[in-house]
Every structure is written in structure tokens, then in C-alpha cells.
Protein backbone atom coordinates (compact mmCIF):
# COMPACT_ATOMS: atom_id res chain seq x y z
CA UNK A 1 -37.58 26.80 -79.89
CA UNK A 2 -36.07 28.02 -83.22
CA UNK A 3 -36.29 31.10 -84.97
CA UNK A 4 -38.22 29.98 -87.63
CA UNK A 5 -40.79 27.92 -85.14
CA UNK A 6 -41.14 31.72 -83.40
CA UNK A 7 -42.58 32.81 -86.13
CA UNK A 8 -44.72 30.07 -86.57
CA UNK A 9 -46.41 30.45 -83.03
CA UNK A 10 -46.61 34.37 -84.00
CA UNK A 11 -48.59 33.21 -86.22
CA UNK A 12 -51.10 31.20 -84.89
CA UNK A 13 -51.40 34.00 -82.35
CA UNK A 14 -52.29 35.99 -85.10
CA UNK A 15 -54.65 33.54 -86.42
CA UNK A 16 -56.48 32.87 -82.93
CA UNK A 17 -56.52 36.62 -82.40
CA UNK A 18 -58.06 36.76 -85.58
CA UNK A 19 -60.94 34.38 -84.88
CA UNK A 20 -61.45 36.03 -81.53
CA UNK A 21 -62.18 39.15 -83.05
CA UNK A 22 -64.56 38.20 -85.68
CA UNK A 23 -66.35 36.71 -82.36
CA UNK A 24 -66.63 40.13 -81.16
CA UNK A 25 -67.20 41.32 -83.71
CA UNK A 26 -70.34 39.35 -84.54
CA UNK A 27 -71.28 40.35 -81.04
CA UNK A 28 -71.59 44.07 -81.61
CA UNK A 29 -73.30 43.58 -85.40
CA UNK A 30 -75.98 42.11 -83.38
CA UNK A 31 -76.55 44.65 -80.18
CA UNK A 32 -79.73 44.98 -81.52
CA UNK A 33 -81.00 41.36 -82.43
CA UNK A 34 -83.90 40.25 -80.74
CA UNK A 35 -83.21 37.33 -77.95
CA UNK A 36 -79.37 36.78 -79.53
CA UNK A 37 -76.65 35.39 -77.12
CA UNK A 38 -73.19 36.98 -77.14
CA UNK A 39 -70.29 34.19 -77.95
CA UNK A 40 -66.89 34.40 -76.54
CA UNK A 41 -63.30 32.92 -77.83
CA UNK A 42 -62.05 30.50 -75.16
CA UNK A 43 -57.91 30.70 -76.27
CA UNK A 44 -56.09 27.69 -74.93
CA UNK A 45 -52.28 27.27 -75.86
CA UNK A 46 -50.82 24.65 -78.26
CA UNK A 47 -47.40 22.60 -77.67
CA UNK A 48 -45.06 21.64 -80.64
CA UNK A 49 -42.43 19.58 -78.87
CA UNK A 50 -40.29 19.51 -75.64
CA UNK A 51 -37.16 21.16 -74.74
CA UNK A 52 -35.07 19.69 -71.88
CA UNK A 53 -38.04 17.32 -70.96
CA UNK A 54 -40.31 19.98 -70.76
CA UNK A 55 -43.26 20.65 -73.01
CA UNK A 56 -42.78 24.10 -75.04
CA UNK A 57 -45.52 25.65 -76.47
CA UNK A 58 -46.43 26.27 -80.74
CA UNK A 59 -48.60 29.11 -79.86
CA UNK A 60 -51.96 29.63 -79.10
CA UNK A 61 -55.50 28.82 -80.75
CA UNK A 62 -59.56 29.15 -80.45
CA UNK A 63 -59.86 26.06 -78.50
CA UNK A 64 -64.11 27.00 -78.33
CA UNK A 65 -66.38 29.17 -78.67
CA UNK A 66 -69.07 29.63 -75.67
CA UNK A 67 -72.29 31.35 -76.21
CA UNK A 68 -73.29 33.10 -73.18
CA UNK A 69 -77.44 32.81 -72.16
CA UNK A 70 -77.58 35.42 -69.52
CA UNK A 71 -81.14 37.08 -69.56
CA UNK A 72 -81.33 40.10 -71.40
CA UNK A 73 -83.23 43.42 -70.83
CA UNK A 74 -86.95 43.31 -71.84
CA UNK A 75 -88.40 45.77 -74.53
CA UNK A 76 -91.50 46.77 -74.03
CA UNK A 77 -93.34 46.81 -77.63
CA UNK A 78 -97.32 46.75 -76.34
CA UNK A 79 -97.85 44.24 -79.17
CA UNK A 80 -99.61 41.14 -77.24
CA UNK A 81 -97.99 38.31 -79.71
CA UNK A 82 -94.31 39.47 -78.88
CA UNK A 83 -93.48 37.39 -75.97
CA UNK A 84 -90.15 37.30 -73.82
CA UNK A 85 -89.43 34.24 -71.26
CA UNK A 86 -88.87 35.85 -68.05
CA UNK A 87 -86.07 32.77 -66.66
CA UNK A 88 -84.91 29.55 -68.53
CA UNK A 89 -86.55 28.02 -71.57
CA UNK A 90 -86.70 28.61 -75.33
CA UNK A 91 -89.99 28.74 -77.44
CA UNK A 92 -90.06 26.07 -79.66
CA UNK A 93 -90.57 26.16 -83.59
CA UNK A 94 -91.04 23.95 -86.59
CA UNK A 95 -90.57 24.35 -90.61
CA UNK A 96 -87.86 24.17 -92.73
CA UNK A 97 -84.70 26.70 -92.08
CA UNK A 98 -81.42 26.59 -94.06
CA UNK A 99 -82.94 23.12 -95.55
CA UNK A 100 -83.25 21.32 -92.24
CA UNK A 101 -86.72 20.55 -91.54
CA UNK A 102 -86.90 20.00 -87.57
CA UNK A 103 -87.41 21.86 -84.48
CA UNK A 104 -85.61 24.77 -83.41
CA UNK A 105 -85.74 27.11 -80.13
CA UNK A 106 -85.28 30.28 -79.48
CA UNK A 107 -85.35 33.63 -77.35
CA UNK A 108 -86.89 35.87 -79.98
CA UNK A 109 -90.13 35.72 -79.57
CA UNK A 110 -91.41 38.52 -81.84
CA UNK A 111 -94.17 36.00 -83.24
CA UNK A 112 -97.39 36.89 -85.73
CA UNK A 113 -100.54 35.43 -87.06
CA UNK A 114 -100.75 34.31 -90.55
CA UNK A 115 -103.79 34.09 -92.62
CA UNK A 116 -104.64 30.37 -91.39
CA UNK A 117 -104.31 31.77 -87.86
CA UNK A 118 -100.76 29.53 -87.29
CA UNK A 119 -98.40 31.95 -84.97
CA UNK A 120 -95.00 31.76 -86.20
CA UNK A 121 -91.92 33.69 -86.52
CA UNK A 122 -90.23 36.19 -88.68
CA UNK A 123 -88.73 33.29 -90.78
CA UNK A 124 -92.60 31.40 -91.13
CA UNK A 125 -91.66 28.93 -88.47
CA UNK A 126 -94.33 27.77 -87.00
CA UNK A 127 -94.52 28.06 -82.97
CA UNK A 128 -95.29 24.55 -81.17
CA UNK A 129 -97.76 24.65 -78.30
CA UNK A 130 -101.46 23.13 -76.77
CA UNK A 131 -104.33 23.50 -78.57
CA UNK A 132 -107.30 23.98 -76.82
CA UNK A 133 -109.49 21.27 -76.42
CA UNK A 134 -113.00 23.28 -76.84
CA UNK A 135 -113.90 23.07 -72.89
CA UNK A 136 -111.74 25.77 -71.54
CA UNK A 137 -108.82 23.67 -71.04
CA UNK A 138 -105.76 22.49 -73.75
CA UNK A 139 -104.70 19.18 -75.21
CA UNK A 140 -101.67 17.48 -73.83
CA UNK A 141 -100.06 17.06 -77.69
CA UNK A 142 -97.38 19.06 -78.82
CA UNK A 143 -98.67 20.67 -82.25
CA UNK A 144 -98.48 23.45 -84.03
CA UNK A 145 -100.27 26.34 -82.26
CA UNK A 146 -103.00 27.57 -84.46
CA UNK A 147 -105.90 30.09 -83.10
CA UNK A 148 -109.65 29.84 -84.29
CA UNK A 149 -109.91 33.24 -85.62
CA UNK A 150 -113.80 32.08 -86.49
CA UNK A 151 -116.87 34.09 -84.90
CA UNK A 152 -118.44 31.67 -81.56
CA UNK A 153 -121.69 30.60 -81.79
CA UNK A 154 -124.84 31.63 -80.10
CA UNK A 155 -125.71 30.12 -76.65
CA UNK A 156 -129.23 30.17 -75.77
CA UNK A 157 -129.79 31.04 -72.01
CA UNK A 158 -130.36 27.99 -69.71
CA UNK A 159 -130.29 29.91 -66.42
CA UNK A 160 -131.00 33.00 -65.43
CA UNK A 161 -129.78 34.09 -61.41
CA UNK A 162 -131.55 37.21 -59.68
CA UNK A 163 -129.70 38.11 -55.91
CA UNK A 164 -132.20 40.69 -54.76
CA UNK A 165 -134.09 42.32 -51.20
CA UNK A 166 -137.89 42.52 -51.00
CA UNK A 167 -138.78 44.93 -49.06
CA UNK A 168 -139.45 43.60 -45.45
CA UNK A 169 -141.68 46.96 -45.12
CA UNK A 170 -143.69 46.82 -48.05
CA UNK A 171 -147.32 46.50 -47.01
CA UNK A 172 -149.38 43.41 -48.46
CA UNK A 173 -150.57 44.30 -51.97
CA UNK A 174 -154.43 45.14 -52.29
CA UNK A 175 -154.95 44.55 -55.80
CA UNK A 176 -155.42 41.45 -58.03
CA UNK A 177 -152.51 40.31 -60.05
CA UNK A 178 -153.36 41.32 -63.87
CA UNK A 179 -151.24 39.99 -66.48
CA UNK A 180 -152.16 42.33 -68.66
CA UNK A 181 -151.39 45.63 -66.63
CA UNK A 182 -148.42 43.94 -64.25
CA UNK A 183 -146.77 47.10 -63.45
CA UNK A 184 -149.82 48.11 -61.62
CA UNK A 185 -150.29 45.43 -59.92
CA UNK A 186 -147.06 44.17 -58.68
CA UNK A 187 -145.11 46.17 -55.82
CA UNK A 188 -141.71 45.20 -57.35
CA UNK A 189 -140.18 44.26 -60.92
CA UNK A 190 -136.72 43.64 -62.79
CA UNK A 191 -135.43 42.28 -66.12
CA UNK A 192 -133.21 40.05 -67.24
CA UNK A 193 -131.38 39.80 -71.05
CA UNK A 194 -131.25 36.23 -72.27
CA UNK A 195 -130.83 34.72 -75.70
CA UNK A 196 -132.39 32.02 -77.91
CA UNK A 197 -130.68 29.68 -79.84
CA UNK A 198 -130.02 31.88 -82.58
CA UNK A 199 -128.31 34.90 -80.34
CA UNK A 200 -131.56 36.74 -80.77
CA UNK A 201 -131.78 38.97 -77.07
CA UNK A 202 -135.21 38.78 -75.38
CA UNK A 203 -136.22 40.90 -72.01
CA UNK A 204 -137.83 38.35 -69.40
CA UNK A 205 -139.87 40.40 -67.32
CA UNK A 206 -140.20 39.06 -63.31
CA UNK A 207 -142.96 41.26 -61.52
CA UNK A 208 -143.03 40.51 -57.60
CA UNK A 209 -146.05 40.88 -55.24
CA UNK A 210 -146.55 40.34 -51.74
CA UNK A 211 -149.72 38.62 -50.63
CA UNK A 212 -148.92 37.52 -46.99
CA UNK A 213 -146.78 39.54 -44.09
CA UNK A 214 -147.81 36.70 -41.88
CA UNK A 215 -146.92 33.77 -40.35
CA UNK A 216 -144.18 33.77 -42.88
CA UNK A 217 -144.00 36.45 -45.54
CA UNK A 218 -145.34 35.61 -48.97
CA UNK A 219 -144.55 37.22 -52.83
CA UNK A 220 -146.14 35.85 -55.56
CA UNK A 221 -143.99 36.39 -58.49
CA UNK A 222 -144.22 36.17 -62.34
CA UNK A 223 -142.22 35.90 -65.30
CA UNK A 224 -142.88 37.18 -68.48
CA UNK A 225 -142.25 37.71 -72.08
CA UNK A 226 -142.95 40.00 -74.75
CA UNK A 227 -145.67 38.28 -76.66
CA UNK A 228 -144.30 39.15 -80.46
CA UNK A 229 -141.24 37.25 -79.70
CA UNK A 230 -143.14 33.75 -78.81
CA UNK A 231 -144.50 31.21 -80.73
CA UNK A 232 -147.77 31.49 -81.20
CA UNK A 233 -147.02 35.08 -81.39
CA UNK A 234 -149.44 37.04 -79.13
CA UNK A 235 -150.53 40.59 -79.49
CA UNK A 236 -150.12 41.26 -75.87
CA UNK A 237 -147.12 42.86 -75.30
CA UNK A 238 -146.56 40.71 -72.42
CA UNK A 239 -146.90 36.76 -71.84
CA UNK A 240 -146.85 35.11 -68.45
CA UNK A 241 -144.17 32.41 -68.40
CA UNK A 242 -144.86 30.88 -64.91
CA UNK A 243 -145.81 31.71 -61.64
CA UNK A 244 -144.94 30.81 -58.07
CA UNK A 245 -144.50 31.47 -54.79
CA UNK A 246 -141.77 32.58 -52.73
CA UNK A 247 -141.49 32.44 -48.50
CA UNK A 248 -139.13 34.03 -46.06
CA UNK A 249 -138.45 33.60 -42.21
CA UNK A 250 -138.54 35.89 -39.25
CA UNK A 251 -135.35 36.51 -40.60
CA UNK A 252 -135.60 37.64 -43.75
CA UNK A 253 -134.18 34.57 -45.38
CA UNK A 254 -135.91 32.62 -48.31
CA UNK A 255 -137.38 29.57 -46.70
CA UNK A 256 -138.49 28.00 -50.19
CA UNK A 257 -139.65 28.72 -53.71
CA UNK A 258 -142.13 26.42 -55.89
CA UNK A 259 -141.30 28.11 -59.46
CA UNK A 260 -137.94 26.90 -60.72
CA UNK A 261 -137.91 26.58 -64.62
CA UNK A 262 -140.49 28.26 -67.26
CA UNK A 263 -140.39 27.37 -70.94
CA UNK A 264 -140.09 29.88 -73.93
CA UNK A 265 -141.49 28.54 -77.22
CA UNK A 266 -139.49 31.56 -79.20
CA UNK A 267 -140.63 32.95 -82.53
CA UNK A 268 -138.46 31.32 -85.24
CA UNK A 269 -135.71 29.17 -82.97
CA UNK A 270 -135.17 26.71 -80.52
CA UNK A 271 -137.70 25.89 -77.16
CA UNK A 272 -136.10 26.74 -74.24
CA UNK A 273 -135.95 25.27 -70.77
CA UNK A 274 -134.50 28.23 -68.40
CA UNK A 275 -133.78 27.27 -64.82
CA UNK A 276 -135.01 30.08 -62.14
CA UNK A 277 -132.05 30.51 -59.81
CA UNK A 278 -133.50 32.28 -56.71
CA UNK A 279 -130.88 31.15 -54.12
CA UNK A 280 -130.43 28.26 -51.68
CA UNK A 281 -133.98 28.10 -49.82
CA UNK A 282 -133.22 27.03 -46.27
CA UNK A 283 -135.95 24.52 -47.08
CA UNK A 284 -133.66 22.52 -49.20
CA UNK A 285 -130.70 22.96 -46.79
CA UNK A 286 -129.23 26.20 -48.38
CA UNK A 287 -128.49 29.42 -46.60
CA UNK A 288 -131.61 31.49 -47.71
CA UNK A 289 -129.11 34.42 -48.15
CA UNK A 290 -127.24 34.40 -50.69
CA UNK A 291 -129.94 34.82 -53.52
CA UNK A 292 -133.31 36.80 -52.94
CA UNK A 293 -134.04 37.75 -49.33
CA UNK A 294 -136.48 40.06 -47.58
CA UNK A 295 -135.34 42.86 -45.09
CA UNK A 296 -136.22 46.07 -44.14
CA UNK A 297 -134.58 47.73 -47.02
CA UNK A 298 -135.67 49.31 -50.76
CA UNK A 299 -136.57 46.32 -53.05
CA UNK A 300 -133.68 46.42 -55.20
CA UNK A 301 -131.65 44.29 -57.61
CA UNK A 302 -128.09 43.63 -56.33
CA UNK A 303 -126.58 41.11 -59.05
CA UNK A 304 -128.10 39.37 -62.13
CA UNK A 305 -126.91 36.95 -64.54
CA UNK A 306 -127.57 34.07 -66.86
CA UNK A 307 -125.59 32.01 -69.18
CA UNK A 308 -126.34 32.30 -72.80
CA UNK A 309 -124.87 35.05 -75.46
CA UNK A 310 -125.05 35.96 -79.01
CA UNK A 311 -122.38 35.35 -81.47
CA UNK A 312 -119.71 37.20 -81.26
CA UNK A 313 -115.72 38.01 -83.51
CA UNK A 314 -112.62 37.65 -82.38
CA UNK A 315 -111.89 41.13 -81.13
CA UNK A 316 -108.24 40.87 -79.27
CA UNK A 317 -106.17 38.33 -77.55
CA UNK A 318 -104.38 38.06 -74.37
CA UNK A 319 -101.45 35.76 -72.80
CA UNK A 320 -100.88 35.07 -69.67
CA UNK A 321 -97.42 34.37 -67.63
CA UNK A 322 -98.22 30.94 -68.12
CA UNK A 323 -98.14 31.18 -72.21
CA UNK A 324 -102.24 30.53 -72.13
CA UNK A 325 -103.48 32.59 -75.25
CA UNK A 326 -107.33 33.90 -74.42
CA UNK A 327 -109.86 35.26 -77.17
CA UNK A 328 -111.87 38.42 -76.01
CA UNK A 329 -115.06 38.58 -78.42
CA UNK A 330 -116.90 41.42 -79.01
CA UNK A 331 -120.25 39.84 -77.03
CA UNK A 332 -117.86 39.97 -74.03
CA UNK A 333 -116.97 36.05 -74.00
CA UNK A 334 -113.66 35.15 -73.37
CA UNK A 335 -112.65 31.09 -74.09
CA UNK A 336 -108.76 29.79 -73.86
CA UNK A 337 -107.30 29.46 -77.33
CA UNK A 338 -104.30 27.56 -77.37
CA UNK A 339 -100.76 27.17 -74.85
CA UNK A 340 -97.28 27.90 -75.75
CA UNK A 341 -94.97 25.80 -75.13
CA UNK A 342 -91.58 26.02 -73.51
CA UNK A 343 -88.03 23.71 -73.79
CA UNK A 344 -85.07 22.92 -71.45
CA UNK A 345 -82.10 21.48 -71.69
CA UNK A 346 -80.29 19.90 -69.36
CA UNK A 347 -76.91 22.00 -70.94
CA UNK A 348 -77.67 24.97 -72.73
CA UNK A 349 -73.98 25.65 -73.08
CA UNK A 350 -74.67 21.83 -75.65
CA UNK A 351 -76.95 24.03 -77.90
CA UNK A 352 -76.50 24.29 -81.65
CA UNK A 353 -76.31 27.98 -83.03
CA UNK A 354 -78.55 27.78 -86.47
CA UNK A 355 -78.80 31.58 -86.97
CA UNK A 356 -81.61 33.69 -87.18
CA UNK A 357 -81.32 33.68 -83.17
CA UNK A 358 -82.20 29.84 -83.76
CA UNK A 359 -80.81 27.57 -81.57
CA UNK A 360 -80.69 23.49 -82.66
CA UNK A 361 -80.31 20.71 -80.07
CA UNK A 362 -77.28 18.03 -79.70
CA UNK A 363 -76.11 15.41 -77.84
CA UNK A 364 -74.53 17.82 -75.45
CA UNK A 365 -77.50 19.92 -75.09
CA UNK A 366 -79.54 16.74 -74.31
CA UNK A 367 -83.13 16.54 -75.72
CA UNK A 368 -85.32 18.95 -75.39
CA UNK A 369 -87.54 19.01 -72.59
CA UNK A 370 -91.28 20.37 -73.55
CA UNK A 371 -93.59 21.60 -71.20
CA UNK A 372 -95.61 25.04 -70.15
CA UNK A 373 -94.10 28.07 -68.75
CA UNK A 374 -93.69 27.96 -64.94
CA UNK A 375 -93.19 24.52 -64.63
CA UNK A 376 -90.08 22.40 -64.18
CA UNK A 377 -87.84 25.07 -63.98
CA UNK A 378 -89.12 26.67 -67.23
CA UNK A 379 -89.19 30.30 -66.85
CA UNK A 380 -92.54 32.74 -67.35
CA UNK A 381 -94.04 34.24 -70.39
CA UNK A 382 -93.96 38.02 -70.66
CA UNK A 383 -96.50 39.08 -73.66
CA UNK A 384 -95.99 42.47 -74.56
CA UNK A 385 -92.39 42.77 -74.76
CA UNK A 386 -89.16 41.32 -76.60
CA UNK A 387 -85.57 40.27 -75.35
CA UNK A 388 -83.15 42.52 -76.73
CA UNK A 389 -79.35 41.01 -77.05
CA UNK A 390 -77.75 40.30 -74.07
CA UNK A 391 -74.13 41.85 -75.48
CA UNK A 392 -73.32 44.62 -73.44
CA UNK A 393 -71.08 47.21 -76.09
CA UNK A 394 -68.72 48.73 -72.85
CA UNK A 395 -67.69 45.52 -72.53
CA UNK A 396 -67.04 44.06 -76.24
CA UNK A 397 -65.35 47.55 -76.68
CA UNK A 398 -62.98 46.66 -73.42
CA UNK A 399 -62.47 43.02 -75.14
CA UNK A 400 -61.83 44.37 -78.61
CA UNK A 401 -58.89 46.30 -77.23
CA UNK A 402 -57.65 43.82 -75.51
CA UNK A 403 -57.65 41.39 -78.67
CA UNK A 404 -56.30 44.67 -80.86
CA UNK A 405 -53.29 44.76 -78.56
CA UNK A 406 -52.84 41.10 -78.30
CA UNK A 407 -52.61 40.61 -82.17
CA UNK A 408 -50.05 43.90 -82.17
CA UNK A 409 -48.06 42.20 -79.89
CA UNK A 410 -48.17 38.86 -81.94
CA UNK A 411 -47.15 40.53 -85.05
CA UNK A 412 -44.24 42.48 -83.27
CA UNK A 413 -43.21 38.89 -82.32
CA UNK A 414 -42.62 37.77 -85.86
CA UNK A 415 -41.15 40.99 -86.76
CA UNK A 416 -38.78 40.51 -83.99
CA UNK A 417 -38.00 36.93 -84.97
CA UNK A 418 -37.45 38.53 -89.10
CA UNK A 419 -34.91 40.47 -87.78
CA UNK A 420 -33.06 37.32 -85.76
CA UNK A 421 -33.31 35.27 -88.74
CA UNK A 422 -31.69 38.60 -90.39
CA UNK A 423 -28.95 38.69 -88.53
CA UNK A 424 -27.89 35.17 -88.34
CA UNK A 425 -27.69 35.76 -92.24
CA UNK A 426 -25.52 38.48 -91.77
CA UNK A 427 -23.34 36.71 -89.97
CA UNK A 428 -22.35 34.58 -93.04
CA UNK A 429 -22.02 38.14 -95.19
């Protein structure tokens, strides 16, 4: 190697020491980006001829750079649409960036509604997911993940469930049921909230009353309504429903019950057919225990439910690890919003850095493959929290040295060689 060539692979040490410390550089700028991936310079060394059949080398240069995709530490930020992926995978977004309209992924997943209810990112990308298809589930389509920010409508109540003891004990009633004084003669009463069909609450009344302790014990019971909220509307302040009859074993199991539906005509919305749900009467095959039963205990009300509710807002969401978005409204329903999705790639190392912590897909990456979180190697969704940067300063401080040193030692070698060449010109003086 000549002189002059000594300089020349002085140089492109320089150079490549040069590149490999803007790398690092870029590293530590961004210690604090959300879900960014430290790079590193891979060097590899570059020949400029042979010398006594034997290749000698030009130098060196920045064969690559590598982006590393080692998980970084989770920040917890408490705000329940800033998501980390707990594992592989990237959240996927569309829109335009840098004038490329296509998807991109990424680890930063501090996300936020906008005023049409489409999540996106910082940059107004919008995040791709599963829609929900409007029966608690999502759509299999890939689409922009948009939440219905709208108010739910009113149910009406179809069915209403009581899971109650009579009171084994309770001595046979002696009085004549009277609709219009049922507190007096009934040995045992509850309520139950249900709606109409405009979300309007109403307090259905059941008033029990045993008639028979023998062969099988016997309550007549009766359901009831407040009569200003019917149609016709009635001045009593109570309207009977229905009526029927209930039976129990030696046991204390419910052998069978006749009433199972009543009507209410409601003032100013829909009829209403609500189903009586009792239990499973032996009778019918059930086990007579897990609705109302009769043993030797205080008549009391265990568990009561039925199915309709009023309308209700959008009061807070909630994600799961498996990227499912659920609505809490303020009437206390809960229904699945959307899915975010996750991509893999079969090479990460293949992936495309776009900026903005945006990552674009290539033939080395291999296509993206879309699916939810949890699945096919796709890691989990942690809502709540944010990947920080996975650049770890101790060690870009170690590498910067290093690089410092290197590109000292590259410029000492074409001082060195200055001075050669010097003094093979002073040789002619």
C-alpha cells in the first residue's frame, strides 16, 4: 500500500466513524421517544487491490445499519388509550405520512380519539382494527377503528329472575288475598326495577302468600303494577298483573309454577311481554333449587335481575390484553366497541424506518401479518402505559467513546502518513 493510498483508507475510517456516530448519536436524541428502536453501525472493511497475491484492505465503511427491537421498559401513564404490546407485533396505522399514503406500524402507541371517534396517533394516522359487529362480538375486516361515542338505546325488560326462600315455617295465611291492601294480606313481598320501551323505570310489585302447608306446600303469588303508569291509567295505586301458583316438595324444592309471563300495557310506550323466571321446577325436569325454594329459613330475596335498561352515555372505556376496546355507560351497560389489531413480520430486522417511530414494510420484512393480540405469536396489549426507547444511555456513552477514539486514531493515521509523504520530499531537498 502507498503513502498516498494510507491516507485514503484514513479517510474512509474517518468517514465510517463519522456515520457511526451520527448513529449514536440519533440514539441518545431519542432516549425519550415513545416505542423508538436504537440503530447500530455494522463496520465491515473494504479492499483496494492485492499485494503479493493477497487482498489488502482500502479501509473501512458502514456496511449497514441494524435497528435493534428489544422490548423496552413500560411507562405507566393511567391514560386507557395509550397502549404498549407486551411481546412481538406493531399496531398498525393508515393516512398519509411524508406523502406516502399506506400502512405503517409501530411501537408507540400513545393513541387518541378525534371528534368522529377514529383513534389515531400523534401524526392523525388512523389505527386499523375490528369493528364491532353490534352483537357483542367484532367483524373479521381490517378497517379503520372508529368507536360509537353515541348514547345506547333503551331496552324494555323481557325477563325478570327472582332466586328467593319462602319460609318453610310460615304458618298458612288466614286472610283473603285483597288487591287493593296486598301488604296486608300477603306473608311475603319484593320488587323488581324494569323498563319500558322508552327507558322509563317501573317497580313490579310480587306479593307471596301461602295457602296450603300440606300435601305439598302452596303460595299463591301476585304481580303488580302501579296503576298511573298503565294504560288505561288506574287510580289504584296498584294493578294486579297475573296470578299463579307455586308448589314445593318435602324438600323444599319448587315442584312447578303455572304463572310464567304477565303483560304491561304501559302509559305512553310499547306493550310488554315479561317472562317470570322462578327457577327450574323439578316438574319440568329442572333442579327446583336454583331459583325460589322453601326452607326453614326468613323469606328473603337472595338475587334479582332482569334484562332491560334505560339509555345511557358513553362514560369511559376499557381494553383488554387482547386489544378488545369496551364502553362502560352511565346506566351500567357495558357492550364491546371495536379490536385492535396487531402485525408480524416474518423479519423485523427487513423493516423500513419512516420516522415518527413509524416503521414501513419491504420485501425483506415480508408482508405484514394482521391479526389480534395473543394470537400467532403476536404479543399482548397493555392499556395504560407506553414503551419508552429501548436505548440504554450507559451503553451509547461506552460506544461513543469507543467511536471518539477510533476516529482519533484514524486521523493520527493520516497525520502519520503527511509526515511520510514529507519526508520522501525532503529527500529530493
Amino acid at each position: 500500500m502507498s503513502i498516498i493510498s494510507t491516507m485514503y483508507a484514513g479517510a474512509s475510517g474517518l468517514n465510517a466513524h463519522s456515520d457511526a456516530m451520527g448513529i449514536v448519536s440519533d440514539n441518545i436524541a431519542n432516549v425519550n421517544t415513545v416505542g423508538f428502536k436504537k440503530s447500530r453501525a455494522n463496520f465491515a472493511d473494504v479492499l483496494g487491490g492485492t499485494m503479493r497475491g493477497k487482498g489488502v484492505g482500502q479501509g473501512s465503511m458502514v456496511n449497514s445499519v441494524q435497528t435493534s427491537f428489544l422490548q423496552g421498559s413500560f411507562l405507566g401513564t393511567g391514560n386507557t388509550t395509550d397502549l404498549a404490546i407486551g411481546g412481538d407485533g406493531f399496531f398498525v396505522v393508515n393516512g398519509t405520512f411524508n406523502g406516502v399514503n399506506n400502512n405503517f406500524y409501530t411501537r408507540n402507541g400513545a393513541f387518541t380519539l378525534d371528534e368522529d371517534g377514529f383513534v389515531q396517533n400523534t401524526d392523525g394516522l388512523k389505527v386499523q382494527g375490528y369493528a364491532s359487529d353490534g352483537a357483542g362480538g367484532v367483524a373479521n375486516a381490517l378497517s379503520d377503528l372508529q368507536i360509537d361515542t353515541g348514547s345506547i338505546q333503551p331496552n324494555a325488560t323481557a325477563e325478570m329472575s327472582i332466586v328467593a326462600n319462602l319460609d318453610a315455617e310460615q304458618a298458612v295465611s288466614g286472610v283473603t288475598w285483597d288487591p287493593l291492601d296486598p301488604s296486608n294480606t300477603s306473608d311475603f313481598s319484593t320488587a323488581v326495577t324494569v323498563y319500558d320501551s322508552l327507558g322509563i323505570e317501573h317497580q313490579v310489585e310480587v306479593y307471596f302468600q301461602k295457602t296450603a302447608a300440606s300435601p305439598n306446600a302452596t303460595w299463591d303469588y301476585h304481580v303488580m303494577a302501579p296503576g298511573a303508569e298503565l294504560d288505561p291509567a288506574s287510580a289504584t295505586p296498584l294493578v294486579e298483573l297475573g296470578s299463579g301458583t307455586a308448589t314445593f316438595g318435602t324438600d323444599g324444592s319448587l315442584t312447578s309454577y303455572d304463572l310464567t309471563s304477565v303483560t304491561a300495557n304501559w302509559l305512553g310506550a310499547d306493550s310488554a311481554d315479561i317472562a317470570l323466571d322462578f327457577g327450574s321446577d323439578t316438574a319440568n325436569g329442572g333442579t327446583g333449587v336454583d331459583g325460589i325454594t322453601q326452607y326453614a329459613l326468613e323469606s328473603s330475596v337472595s338475587f334479582m335481575s332482569q334484562d332491560g335498561h334505560t339509555s345511557g352515555d358513553l362514560a369511559g372505556l376499557a381494553i383488554n390484553d387482547a386489544g378488545i376496546l369496551t364502553g362502560m355507560f352511565s346506566n351500567g351497560q357495558q357492550r364491546t366497541l371495536g379490536q385492535v389489531a396487531l402485525a408480524k413480520f416474518a423479519s423485523n430486522d427487513g423493516l423500513n424506518r419512516a420516522g415518527s417511530s413509524l416503521f414501513a414494510s419491504t420485501t425483506d420484512s415480508g408482508q405484514a401479518v394482521v391479526g389480534t393480540a395473543g394470537t400467532g405469536g403476536r404479543g399482548t396489549v397493555i392499556s395504560g402505559s407506553l414503551e419508552a426507547s429501548n436505548v440504554d444511555l450507559a451503553q451509547q456513552f461506552v460506544e461513543m467513546i469507543s467511536l471518539q477514539r477510533g476516529f482519533q486514531s484514524n486521523s493520527r493515521s493520516i497525520t502519520t502518513a503527511d509526515e511520510m509523504l514529507g519526508d520522501v520530499l525532503a529527500i529530493k531537498r
